[in-house]
Structure formats: structure tokens, C-alpha cells
Protein backbone atom coordinates (compact mmCIF):
# COMPACT_ATOMS: atom_id res chain seq x y z
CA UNK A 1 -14.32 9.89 -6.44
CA UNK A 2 -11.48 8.96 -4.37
CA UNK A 3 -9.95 6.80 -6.46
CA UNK A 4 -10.33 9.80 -9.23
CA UNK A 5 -8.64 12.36 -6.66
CA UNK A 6 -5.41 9.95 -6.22
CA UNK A 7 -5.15 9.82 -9.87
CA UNK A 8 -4.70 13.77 -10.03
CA UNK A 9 -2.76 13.53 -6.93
CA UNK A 10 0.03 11.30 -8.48
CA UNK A 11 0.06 13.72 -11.43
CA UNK A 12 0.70 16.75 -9.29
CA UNK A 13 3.09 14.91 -7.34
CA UNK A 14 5.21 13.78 -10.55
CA UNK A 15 4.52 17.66 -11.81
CA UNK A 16 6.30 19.07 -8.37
CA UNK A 17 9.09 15.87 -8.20
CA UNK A 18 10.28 16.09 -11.51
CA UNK A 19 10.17 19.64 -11.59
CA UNK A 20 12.99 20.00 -9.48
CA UNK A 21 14.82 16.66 -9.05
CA UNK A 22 16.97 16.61 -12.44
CA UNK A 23 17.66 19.95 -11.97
CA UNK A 24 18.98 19.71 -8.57
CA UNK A 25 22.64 18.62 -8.60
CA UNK A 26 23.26 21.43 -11.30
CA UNK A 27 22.23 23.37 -8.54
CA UNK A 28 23.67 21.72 -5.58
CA UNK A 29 27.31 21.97 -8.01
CA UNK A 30 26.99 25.20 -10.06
CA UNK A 31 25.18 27.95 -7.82
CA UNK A 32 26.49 26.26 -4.28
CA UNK A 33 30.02 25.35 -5.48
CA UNK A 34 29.58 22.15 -4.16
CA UNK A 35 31.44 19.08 -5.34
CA UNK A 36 30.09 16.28 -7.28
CA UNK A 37 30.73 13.79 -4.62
CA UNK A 38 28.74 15.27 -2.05
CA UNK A 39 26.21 16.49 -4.45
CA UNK A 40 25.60 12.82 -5.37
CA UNK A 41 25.74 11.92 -1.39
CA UNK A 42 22.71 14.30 -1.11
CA UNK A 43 20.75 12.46 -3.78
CA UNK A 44 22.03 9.42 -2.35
CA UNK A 45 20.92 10.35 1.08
CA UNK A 46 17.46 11.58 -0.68
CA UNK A 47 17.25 8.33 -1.95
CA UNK A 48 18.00 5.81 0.68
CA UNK A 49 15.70 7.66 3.01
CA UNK A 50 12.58 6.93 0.21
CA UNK A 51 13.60 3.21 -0.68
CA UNK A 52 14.71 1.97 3.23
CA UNK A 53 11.71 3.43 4.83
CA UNK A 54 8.64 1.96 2.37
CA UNK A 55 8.05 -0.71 5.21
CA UNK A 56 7.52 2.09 7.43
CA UNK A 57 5.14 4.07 5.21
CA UNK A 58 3.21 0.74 4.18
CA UNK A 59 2.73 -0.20 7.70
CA UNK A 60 1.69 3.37 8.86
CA UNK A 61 -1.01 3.34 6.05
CA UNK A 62 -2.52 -0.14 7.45
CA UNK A 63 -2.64 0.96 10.95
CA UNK A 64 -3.17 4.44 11.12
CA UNK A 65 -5.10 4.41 7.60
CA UNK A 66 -3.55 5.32 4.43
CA UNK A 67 -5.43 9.14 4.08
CA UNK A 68 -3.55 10.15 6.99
CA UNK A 69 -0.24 8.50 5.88
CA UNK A 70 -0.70 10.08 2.26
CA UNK A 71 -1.89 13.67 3.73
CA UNK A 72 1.62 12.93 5.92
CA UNK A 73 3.94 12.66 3.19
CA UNK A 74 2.36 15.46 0.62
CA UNK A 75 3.08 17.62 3.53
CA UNK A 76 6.55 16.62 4.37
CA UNK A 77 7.48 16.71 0.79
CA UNK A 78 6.37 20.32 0.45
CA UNK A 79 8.54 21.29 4.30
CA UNK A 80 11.54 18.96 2.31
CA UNK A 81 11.33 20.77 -1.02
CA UNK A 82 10.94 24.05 0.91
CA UNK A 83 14.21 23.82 2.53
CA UNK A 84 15.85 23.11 -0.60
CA UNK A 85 14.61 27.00 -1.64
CA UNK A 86 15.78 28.12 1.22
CA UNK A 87 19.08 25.91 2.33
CA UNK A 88 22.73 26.53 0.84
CA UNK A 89 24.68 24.71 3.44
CA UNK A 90 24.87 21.01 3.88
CA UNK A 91 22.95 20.52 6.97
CA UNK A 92 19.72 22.12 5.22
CA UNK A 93 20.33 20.18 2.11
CA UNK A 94 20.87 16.71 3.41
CA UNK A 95 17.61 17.32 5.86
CA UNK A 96 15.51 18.43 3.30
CA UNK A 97 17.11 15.22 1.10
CA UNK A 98 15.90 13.42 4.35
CA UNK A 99 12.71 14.77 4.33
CA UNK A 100 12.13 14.38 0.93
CA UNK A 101 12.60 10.82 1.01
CA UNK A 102 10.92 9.78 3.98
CA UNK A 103 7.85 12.08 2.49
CA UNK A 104 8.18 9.01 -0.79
CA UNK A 105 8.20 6.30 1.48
CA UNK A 106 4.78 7.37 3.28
CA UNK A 107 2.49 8.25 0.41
CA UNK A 108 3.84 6.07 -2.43
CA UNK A 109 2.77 3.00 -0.74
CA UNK A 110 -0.25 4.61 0.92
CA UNK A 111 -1.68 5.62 -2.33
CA UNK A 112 -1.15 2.21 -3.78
CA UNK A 113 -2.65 0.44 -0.99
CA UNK A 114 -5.51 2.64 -0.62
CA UNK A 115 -6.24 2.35 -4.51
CA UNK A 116 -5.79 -1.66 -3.95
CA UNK A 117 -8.52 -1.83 -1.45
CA UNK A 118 -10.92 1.04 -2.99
CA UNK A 119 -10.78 0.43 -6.85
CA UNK A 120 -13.68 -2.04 -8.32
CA UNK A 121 -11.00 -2.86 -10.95
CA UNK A 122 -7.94 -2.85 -9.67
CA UNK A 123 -6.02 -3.65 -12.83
CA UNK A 124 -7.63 -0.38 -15.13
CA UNK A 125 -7.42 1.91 -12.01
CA UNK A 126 -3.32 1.48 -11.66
CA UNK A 127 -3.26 1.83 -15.82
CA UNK A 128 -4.88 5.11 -15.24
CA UNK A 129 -2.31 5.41 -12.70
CA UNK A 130 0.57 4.91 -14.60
CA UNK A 131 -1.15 7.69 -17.61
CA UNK A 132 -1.49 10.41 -14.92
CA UNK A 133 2.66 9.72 -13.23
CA UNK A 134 3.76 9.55 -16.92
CA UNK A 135 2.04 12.58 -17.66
CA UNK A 136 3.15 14.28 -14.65
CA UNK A 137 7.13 13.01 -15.57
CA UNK A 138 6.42 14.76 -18.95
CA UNK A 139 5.42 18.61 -17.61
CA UNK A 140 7.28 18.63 -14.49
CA UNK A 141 10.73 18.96 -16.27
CA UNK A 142 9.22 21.70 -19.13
CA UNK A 143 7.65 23.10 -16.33
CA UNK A 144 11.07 23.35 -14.61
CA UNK A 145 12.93 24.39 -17.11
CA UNK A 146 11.12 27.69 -17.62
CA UNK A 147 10.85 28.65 -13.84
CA UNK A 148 15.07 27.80 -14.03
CA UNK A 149 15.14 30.98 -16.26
CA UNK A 150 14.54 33.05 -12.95
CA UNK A 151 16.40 31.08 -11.28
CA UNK A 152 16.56 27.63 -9.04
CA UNK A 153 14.64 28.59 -6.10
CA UNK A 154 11.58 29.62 -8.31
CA UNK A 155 11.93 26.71 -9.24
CA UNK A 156 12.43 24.81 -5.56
CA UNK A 157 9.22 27.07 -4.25
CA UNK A 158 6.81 26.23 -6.74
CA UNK A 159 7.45 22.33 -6.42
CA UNK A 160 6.59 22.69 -3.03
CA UNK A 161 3.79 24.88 -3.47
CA UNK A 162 2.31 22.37 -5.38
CA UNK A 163 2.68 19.63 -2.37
CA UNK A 164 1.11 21.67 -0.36
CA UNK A 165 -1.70 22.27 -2.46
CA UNK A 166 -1.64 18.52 -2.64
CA UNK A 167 -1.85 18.57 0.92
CA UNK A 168 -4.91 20.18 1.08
CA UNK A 169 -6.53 18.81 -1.52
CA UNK A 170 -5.72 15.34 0.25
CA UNK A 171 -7.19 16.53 3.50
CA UNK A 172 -10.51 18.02 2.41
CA UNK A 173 -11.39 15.95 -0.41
CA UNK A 174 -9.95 12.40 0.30
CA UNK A 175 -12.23 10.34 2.29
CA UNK A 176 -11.15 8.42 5.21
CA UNK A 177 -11.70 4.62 5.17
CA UNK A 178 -12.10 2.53 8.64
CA UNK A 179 -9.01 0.99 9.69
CA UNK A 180 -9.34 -2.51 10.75
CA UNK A 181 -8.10 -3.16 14.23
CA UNK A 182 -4.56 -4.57 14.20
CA UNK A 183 -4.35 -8.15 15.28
CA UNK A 184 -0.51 -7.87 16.45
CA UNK A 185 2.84 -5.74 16.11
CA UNK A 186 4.58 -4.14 13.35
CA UNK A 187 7.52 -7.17 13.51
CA UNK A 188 4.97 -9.63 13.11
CA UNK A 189 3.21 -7.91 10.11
CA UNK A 190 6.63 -7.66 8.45
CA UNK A 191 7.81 -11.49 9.66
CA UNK A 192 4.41 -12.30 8.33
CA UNK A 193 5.28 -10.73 5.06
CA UNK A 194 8.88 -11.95 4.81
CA UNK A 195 7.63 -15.47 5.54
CA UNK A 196 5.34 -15.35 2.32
CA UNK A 197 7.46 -17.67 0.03
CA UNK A 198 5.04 -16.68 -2.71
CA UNK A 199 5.23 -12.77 -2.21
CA UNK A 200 9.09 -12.88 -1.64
CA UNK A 201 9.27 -14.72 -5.00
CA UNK A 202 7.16 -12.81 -7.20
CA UNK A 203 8.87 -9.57 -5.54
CA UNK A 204 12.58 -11.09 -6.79
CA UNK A 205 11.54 -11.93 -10.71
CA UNK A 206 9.67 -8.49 -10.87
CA UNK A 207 12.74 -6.60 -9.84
CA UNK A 208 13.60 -7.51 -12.91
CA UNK A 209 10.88 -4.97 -14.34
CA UNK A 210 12.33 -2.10 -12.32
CA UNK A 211 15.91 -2.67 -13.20
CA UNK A 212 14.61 -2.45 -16.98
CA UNK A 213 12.97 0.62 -16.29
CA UNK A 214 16.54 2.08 -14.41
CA UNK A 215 17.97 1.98 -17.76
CA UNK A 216 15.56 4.94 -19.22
CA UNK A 217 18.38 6.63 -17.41
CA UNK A 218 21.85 4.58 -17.73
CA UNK A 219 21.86 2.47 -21.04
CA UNK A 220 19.13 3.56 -23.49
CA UNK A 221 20.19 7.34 -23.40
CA UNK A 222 24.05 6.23 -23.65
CA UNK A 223 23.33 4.05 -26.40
CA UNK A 224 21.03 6.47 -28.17
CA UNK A 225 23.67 9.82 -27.87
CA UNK A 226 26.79 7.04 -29.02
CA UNK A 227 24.46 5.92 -31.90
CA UNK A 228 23.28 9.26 -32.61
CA UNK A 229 26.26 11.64 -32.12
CA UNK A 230 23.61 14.40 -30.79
CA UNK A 231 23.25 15.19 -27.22
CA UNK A 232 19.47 15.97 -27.86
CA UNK A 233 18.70 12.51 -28.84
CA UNK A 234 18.55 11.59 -24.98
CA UNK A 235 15.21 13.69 -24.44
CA UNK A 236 13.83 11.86 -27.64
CA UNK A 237 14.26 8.78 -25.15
CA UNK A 238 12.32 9.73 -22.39
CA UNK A 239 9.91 11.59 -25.14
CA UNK A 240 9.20 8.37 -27.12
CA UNK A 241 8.78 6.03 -23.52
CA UNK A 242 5.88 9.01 -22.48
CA UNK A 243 4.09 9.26 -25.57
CA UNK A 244 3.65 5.32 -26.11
CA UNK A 245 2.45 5.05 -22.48
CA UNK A 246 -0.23 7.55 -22.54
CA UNK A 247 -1.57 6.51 -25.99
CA UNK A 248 -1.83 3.16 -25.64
CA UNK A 249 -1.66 2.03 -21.73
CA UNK A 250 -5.49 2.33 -20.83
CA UNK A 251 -5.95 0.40 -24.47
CA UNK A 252 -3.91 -2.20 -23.74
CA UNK A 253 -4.62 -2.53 -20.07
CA UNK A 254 -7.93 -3.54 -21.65
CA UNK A 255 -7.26 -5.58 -23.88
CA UNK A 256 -4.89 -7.76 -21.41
CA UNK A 257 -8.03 -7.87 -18.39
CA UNK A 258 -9.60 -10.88 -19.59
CA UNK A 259 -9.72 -14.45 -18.20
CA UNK A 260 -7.37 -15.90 -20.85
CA UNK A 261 -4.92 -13.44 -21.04
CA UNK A 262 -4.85 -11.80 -17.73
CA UNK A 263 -2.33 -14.50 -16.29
CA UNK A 264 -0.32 -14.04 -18.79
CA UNK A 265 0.01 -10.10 -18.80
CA UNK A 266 3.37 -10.05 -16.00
CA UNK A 267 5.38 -12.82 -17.80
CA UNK A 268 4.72 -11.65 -21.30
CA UNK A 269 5.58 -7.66 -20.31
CA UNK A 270 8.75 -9.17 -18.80
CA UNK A 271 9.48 -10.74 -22.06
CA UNK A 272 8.93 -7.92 -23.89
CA UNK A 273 11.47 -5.98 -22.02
CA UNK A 274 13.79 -8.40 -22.33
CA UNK A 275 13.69 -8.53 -26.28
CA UNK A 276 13.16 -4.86 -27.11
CA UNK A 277 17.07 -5.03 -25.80
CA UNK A 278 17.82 -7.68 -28.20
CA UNK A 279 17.68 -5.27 -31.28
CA UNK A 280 20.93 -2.69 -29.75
CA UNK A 281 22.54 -5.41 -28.23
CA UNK A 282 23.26 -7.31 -31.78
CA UNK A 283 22.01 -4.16 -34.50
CA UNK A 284 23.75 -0.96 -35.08
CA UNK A 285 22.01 2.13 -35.57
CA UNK A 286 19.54 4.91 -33.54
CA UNK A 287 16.58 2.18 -35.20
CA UNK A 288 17.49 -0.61 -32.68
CA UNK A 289 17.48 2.14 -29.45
CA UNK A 290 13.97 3.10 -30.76
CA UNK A 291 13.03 -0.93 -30.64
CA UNK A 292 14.30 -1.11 -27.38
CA UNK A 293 12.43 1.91 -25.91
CA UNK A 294 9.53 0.95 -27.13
CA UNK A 295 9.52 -2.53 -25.77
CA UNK A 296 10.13 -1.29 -22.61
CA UNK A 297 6.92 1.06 -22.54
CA UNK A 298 4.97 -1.43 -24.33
CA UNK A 299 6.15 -4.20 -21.34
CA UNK A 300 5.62 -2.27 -18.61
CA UNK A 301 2.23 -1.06 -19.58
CA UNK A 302 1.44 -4.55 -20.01
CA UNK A 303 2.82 -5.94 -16.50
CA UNK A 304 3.01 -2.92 -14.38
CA UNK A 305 -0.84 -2.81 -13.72
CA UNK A 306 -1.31 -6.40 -13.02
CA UNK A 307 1.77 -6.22 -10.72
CA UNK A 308 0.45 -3.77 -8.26
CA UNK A 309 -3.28 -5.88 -8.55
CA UNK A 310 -1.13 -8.81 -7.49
CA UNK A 311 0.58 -7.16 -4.58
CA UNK A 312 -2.57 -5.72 -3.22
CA UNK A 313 -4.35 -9.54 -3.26
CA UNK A 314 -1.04 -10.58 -1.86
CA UNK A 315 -1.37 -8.21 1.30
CA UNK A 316 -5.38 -8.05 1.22
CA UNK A 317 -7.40 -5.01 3.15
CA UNK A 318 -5.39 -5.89 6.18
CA UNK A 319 -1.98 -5.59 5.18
CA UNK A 320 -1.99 -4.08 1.54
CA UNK A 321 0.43 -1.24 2.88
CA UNK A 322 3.09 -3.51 4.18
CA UNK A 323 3.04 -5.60 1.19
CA UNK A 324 3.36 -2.67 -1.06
CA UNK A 325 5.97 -1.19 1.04
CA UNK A 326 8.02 -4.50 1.40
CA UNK A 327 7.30 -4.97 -2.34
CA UNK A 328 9.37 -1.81 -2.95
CA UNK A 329 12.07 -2.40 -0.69
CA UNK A 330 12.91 -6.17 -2.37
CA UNK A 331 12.40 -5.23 -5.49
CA UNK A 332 14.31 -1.69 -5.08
CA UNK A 333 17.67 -3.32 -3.52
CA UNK A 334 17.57 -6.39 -6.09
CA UNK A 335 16.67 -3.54 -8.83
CA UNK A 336 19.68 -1.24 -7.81
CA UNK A 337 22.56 -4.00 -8.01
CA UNK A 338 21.04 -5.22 -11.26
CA UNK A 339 21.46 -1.85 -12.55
CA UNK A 340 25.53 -2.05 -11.33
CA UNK A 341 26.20 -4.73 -13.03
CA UNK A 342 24.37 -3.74 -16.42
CA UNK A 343 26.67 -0.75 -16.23
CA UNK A 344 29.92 -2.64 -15.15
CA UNK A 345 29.28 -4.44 -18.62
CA UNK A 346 29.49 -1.58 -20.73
CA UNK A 347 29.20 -2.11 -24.40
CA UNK A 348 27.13 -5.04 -23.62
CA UNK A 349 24.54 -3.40 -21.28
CA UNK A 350 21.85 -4.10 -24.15
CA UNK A 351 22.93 -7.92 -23.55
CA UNK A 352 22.53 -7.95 -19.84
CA UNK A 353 19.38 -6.15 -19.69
CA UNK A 354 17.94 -9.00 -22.14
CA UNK A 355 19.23 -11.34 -20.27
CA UNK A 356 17.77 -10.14 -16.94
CA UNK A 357 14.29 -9.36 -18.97
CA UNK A 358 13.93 -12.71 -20.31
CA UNK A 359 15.26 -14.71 -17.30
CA UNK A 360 12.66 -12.84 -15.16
CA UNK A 361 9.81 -13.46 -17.36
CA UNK A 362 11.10 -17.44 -16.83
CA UNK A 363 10.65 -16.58 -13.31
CA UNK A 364 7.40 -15.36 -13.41
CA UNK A 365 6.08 -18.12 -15.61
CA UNK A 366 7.07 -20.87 -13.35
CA UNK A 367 5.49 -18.62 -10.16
CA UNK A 368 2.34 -18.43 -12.30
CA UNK A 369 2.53 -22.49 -12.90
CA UNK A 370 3.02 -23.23 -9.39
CA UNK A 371 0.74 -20.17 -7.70
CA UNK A 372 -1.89 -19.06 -10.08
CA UNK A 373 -3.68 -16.90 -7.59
CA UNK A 374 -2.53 -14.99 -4.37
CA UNK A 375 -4.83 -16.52 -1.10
């Protein structure tokens, strides 16, 4: 039941983020007047706040227990989103960016580490996981688009109606699960964490799998406009990447959760990535960006579950927050300048993100060889 509830949760919270998110800086620079520079230092702000606090929000959800920590950040989210109704100056806007953020780094790790410790199966409960976000990220911007019609704050009041729906959905039907005593401090939980050779090394090769999944939104729309000549041909992108993932995740997910092919699930959905980006880098054509899309879904549905299993045996009941939390952070900042340099190369973005796929997968083959199992 709980486990079930989180699933709905994440879609609802997908529904409410991407309702207003892509349509914000429009906002921020057409409606407010506001320049593009400190429209993108809002979303910037917005988006440090999420991806430098995670270690906070993991940490809160192992000591204080992650219901509370995931109630927490539905609720900020919904106060954050609020002020973005209600704020035209920049004050309001960068603390409801703030908010916002912080509101991401509390329940995105508390949900994980909460379905890491509750789920029989923890490799099928994050595919359903990753059906109910993608199916979220599909209706939040239609969703959007047709409150936008009346106009932005419609559109900034129902996303946070919908957190704080979440809010008290989270609050009256989530149960609470008892919180082991802490055996030391918050620094020695995260030197403890740090000091995992293992953890810190599968964290690096996976950012590979989250700088692949950046370029839904830098290379593979670029390359599929230039290849195209039609503007629409981005949302056929993001359209293909949604469809493939709630068809055939759960399937697949599956079919990978066996004995002999479950270790192999994380390197092979690595390499997958990596040569999906093989076909624009060397083919002309729209056909190629269609290869490439599709071994992206098709790789992270493949790893993606078995990544967040790993991180949650990794961190155990104790510590499954902080793991998750540091997990982001790592992989996040290693993710992010990945994604500079693919677009510093330009033309031969499809190259570098092959490269980076492929040389990851390498990485997580010789973790597997040396470290089958997390203690």
C-alpha cells in the first residue's frame, strides 16, 4: 500500500513540476520583462538549491524518518510554487526558486529510500517508478499548456495545488516506519559514506547515465530540429523517449531480474546509451536521432532500476537516505560538467556522448568484476 501511494505520489509530483517548470522563464522574460540572464540565475538558483542540498534531505529521511521528510518537501514545494503565482519581483522569485529546490532535495531522496527499505522487490518497484515519473513528465506539460491559455498564474496555482494535495495525501495515507536510533552525527554518516570506495565508484561511472539522459534536452533535440528543419520535431523527442518507457520498462525490468542477467543489467544499459549515439554521430538523417533516442530509453530502463536497488543495499535500512542523497550529489556535479563539455564539442556531441556511454559501461564492468555485491 505504501509503496503503491509513492508510486502515485511521484506521478502527481512530475504532473505539478513539469507543469510549470518549462514554462517558467517565458514567464519570468515575457510577462515580467525580465532579462534572460537573471531569468536563467533563477533557474540556476532553483537548481543548485535541489542538487547541493540531497545530503541534507537523505540524512533528514534516516533520522527523522523519510514520511516526515517526504510530507516536508510536498509541502514546501506547494509554499515555493505558490509564490511563483503570486511574486513578480526578484526577491519572491529567487525564494520561491529556493524553496522549490530545497522542497527536491527532501522528498526525492526520501521517497527513494523509503521505497529501498519497504519494497519486497526492489528492482520492479523503481521500474514502476520510473512508468508513473515518465507518465507524469508526459501530462504535466499538456496539462500546462492549456491552463497557459488563461494565463501563467493558472498555471503556477494549480501546480501547487496539486503539492498540496500531495501533502495531504502523504500525511493521512503514508504510514510511518520506526526510525532506527542513530549511532553518531550527521559528519560521520556522510564521512562514512564518502569513505565507501565502492559507493564513490559506482556513483562516478553512473554519472555517466545521467549526463546521457541531460542530452533529452541539449543534443538530441538540436540534432533532431538541424536534421529535420521543423521546430516540432523536438516534442517528437521527448514523445518517442515517453512512449518506449511506459510500454516496455515493467517488461523489460522483468525480463533483466534474474540471476544470470541481473548483474549485467547497469553495464549493458550503459552500453546501450553509449551506441544509440553512434548512429547521429557517423549517419545523416532524422533515422539516426530516432536510433539514438531510443537507445537511451531502452538503456535507462534497463540500468536505472537496478541502480537505485544498488544504492539502497549500498546505504542499507540505516543509511539508505544519505546514500541516495550523496548518490545524487556525485553523480549530479560529475553529470553537469559532462554535459559542458558535450556541448563545447558541438557538431560532435553525438561522439562525446558515445564516448562517455561506452567508457562508463567499462567502468561499471570492472566495478561489477571486482565488487559483485554491495555488503
Amino acid at each position: 500500500m505504501a509503496v503503491r501511494l509513492l508510486l502515485v505520489n511521484q506521478y502527481g509530483v512530475n504532473v505539478g513540476f513539469y507543469l510549470l517548470v518549462p514554462y517558467l522563464a517565458a514567464h519570468m522574460t515575457g510577462d515580467l520583462g525580465m532579462s534572460a540572464a537573471a531569468a536563467a540565475l533563477v533557474l540556476g538558483v532553483r537548481n543548485l538549491a535541489q542538487q547541493g542540498l540531497f545530503p541534507v534531505g537523505g540524512t533528514a529521511a534516516d533520522r527523522l524518518g523519510a514520511r516526515r521528510v517526504i510530507i516536508a518537501g510536498c509541502g514546501l514545494r506547494a509554499v515555493g510554487f505558490g509564490l511563483f503565482a503570486l511574486g513578480d519581483g526578484p526577491a519572491v522569485l529567487m525564494g520561491a526558486a529556493v524553496l522549490s529546490g530545497l522542497a527536491g532535495a527532501l522528498f526525492n531522496p526520501a521517497v527513494r529510500a523509503y521505497i529501498a527499505v519497504e519494497a519486497p522487490d526492489r528492482a520492479r518497484a523503481f521500474a514502476l517508478f520510473n512508468v508513473f515519473a515518465q507518465a507524469g513528465a508526459l501530462c504535466g506539460p499538456v496539462l500546462g499548456a492549456v491552463l497557459l491559455l488563461v494565463g501563467f498564474r493558472t498555471v503556477a496555482v494549480t501546480a501547487a495545488l496539486i503539492f498540496l494535495v500531495l501533502t495531504a495525501a502523504q500525511a493521512v495515507a503514508l504510514p510511518a516506519r520506526e526510525v532506527p536510533p542513530s549511532g553518531g552525527s550527521v559528519l560521520g554518516d556522510w564521512r562514512a559514506c564518502l569513505g565507501d570506495r565502492r559507493f564513490l565508484a559506482f556513483a562516478f561511472a553512473l554519472s555517466g547515465m545521467y549526463a546521457l539522459q541531460n542530452q533529452l534536452y541539449l543534443v538530441l533535440p538540436l540534432e533532431a530540429e538541424r536534421t529535420t528543419g521543423r521546430p516540432e520535431a523536438v516534442a517528437a523527442v521527448f514523445v518517442i523517449a515517453t512512449v518506449a518507457t511506459l510500454v516496455s520498462q515493467v517488461p523489460l525490468t522483468r525480463f533483466l531480474d534474474r540471476p544470470a542477467r541481473r548483474p549485467h543489467a547497469i553495464t549493458g544499459g550503459l552500453a546501450v546509451m553509449g551506441l544509440g549515439f553512434l548512429a547521429p554521430a557517423f549517419l545523416p538523417g532524422p533515422a539516426p536521432v530516432v536510433v539514438a533516442v531510443l537507445g537511451l530509453a531502452v538503456g535507462v530502463m534497463m540500468a536505472q532500476p537496478f541502480v537505485y536497488d544498488r544504492v539502497g543495499s549500498y546505504g542499507g535500512p540505516d543509511r539508505a537516505g544519505t546514500y541516495f542523497g550523496m548518490f545524487y550529489l556525485v553523480s549530479g556535479i560529475v553529470a553537469a560538467a559532462s554535459t559542458v563539455v558535450i556541448g563545447w564539442a558541438g557538431p560532435r556531441g553525438p561522439l562525446v556522448c558515445a564516448a562517455v556511454g561506452l567508457a562508463c559501461a567499462g567502468g561499471a564492468a570492472a566495478l561489477a568484476r571486482r565488487s559483485p555485491d554491495p555488503p
